[in-house]
C-alpha atoms as a PDB file:
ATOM      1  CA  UNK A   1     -62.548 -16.957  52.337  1.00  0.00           C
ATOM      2  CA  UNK A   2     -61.290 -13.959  50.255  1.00  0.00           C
ATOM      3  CA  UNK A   3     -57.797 -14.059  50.952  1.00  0.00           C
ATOM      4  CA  UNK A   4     -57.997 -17.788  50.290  1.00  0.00           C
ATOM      5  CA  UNK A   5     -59.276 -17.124  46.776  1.00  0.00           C
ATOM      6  CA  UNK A   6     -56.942 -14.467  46.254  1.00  0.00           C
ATOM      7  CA  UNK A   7     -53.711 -17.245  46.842  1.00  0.00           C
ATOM      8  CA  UNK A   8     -55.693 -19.541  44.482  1.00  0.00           C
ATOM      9  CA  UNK A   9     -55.994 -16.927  41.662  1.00  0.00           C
ATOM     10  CA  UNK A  10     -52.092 -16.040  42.416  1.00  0.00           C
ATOM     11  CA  UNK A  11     -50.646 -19.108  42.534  1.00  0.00           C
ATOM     12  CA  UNK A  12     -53.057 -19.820  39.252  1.00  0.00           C
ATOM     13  CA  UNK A  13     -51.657 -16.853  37.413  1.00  0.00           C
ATOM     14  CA  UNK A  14     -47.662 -17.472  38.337  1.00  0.00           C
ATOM     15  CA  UNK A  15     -48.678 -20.885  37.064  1.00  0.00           C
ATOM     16  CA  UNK A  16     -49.840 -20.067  33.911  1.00  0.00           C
ATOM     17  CA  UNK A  17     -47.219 -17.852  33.404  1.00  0.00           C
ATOM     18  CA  UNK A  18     -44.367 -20.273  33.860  1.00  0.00           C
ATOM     19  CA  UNK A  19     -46.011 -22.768  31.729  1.00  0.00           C
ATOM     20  CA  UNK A  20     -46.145 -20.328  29.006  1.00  0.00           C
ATOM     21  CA  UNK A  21     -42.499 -19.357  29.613  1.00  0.00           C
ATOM     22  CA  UNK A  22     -41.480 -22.994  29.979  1.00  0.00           C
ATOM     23  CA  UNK A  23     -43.284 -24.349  27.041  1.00  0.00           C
ATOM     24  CA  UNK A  24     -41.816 -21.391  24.277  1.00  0.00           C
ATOM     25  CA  UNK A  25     -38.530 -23.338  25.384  1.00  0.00           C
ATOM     26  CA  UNK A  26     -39.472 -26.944  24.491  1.00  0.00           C
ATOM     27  CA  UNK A  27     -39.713 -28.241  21.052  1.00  0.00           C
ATOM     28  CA  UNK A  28     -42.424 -27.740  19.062  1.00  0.00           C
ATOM     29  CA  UNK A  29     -45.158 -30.124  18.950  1.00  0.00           C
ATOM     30  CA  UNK A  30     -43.519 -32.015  21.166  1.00  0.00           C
ATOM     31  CA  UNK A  31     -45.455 -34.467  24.364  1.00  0.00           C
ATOM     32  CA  UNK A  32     -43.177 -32.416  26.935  1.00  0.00           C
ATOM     33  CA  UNK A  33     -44.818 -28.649  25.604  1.00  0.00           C
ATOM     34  CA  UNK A  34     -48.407 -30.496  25.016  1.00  0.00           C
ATOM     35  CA  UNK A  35     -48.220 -31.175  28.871  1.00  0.00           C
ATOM     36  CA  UNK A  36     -46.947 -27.896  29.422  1.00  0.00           C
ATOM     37  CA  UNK A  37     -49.109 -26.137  27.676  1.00  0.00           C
ATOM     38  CA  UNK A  38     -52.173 -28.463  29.245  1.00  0.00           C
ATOM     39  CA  UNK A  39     -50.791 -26.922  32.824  1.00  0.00           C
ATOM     40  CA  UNK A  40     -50.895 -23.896  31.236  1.00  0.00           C
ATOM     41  CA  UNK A  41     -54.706 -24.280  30.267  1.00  0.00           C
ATOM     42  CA  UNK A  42     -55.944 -25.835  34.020  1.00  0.00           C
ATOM     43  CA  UNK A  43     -54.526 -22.840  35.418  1.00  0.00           C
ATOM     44  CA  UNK A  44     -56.469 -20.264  33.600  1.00  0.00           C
ATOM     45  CA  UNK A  45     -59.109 -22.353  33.924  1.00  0.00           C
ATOM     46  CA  UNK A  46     -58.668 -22.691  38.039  1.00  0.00           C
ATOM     47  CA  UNK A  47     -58.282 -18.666  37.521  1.00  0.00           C
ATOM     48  CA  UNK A  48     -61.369 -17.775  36.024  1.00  0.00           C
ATOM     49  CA  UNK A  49     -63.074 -19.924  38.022  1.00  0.00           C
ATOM     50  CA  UNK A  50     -61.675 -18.250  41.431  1.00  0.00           C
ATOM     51  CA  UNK A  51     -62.602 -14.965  40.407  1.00  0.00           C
ATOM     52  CA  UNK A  52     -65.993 -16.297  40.161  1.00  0.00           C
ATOM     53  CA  UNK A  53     -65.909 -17.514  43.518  1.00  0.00           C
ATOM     54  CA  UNK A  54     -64.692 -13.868  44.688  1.00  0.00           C
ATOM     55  CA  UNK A  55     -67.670 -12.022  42.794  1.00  0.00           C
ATOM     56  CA  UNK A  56     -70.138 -15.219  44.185  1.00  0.00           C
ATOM     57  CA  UNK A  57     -68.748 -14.461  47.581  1.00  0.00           C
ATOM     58  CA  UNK A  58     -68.880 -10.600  47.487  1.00  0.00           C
ATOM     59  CA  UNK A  59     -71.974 -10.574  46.171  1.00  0.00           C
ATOM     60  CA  UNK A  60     -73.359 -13.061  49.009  1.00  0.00           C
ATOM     61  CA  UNK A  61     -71.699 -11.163  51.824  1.00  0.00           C
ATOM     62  CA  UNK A  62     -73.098  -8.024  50.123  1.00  0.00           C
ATOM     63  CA  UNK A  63     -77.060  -9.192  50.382  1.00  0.00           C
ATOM     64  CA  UNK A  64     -76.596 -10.728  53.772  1.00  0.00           C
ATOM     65  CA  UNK A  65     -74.877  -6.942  55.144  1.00  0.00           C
ATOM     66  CA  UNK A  66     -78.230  -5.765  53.533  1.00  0.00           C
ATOM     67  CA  UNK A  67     -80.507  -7.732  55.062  1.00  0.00           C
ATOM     68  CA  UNK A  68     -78.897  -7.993  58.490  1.00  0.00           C
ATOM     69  CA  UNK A  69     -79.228  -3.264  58.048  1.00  0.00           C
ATOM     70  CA  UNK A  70     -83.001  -4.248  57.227  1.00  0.00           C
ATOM     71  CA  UNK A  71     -83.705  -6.450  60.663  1.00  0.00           C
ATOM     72  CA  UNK A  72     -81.253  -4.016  62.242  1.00  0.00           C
ATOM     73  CA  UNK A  73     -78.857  -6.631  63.410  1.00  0.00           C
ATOM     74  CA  UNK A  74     -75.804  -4.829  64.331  1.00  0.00           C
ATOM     75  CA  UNK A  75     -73.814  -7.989  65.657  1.00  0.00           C
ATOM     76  CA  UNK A  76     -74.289 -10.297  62.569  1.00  0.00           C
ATOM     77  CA  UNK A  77     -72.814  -7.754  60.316  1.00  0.00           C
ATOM     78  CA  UNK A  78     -69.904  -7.414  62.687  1.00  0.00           C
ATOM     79  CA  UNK A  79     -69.794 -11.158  62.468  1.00  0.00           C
ATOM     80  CA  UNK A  80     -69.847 -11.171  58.673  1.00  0.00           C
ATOM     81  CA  UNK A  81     -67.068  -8.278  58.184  1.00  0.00           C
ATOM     82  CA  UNK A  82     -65.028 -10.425  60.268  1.00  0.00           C
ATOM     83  CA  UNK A  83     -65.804 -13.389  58.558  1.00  0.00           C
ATOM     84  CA  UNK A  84     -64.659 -11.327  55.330  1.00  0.00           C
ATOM     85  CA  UNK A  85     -61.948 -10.694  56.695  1.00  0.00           C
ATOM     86  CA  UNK A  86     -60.356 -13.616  57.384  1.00  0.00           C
END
């Protein structure tokens, strides 16, 4: 699940960059740079929201590593790294 978040947040941050690029090109206050510069809004706005997801996720993964030390459940945290992982 983490590398999957980290794609979104790239993909959300090269897209927000070329809609900034792309709209300081068109014409002022014109319908093509309001779109543009819409894009450019959803994809902070899918950004911020997949670093949430990341810190969500971390901090889930975190408490369940914790409570699988507490029950002493070797394999499920095995499980979980490798669920991390992928």
């Amino acid at each position: 699940m983490e590398n999957s978040v980290e794609v979104v947040e790239h993909v959300a941050e090269a897209t927000e960059k070329l809609a900034a690029n792309v709209a300081k090109q068109l014409p002022e206050d014109g319908s093509l740079q309001k779109a543009v510069e819409e894009v450019e809004h959803i994809a902070e706005v899918v950004d911020a929201d997949a670093e949430k997801v990341e810190a969500v996720a971390e901090k889930v993964c975190f408490c369940f590593l914790y409570s699988c030390r507490l029950f002493d459940t070797h394999p499920i945290i095995i499980s979980c790294f490798h669920i991390a992982a992928a």
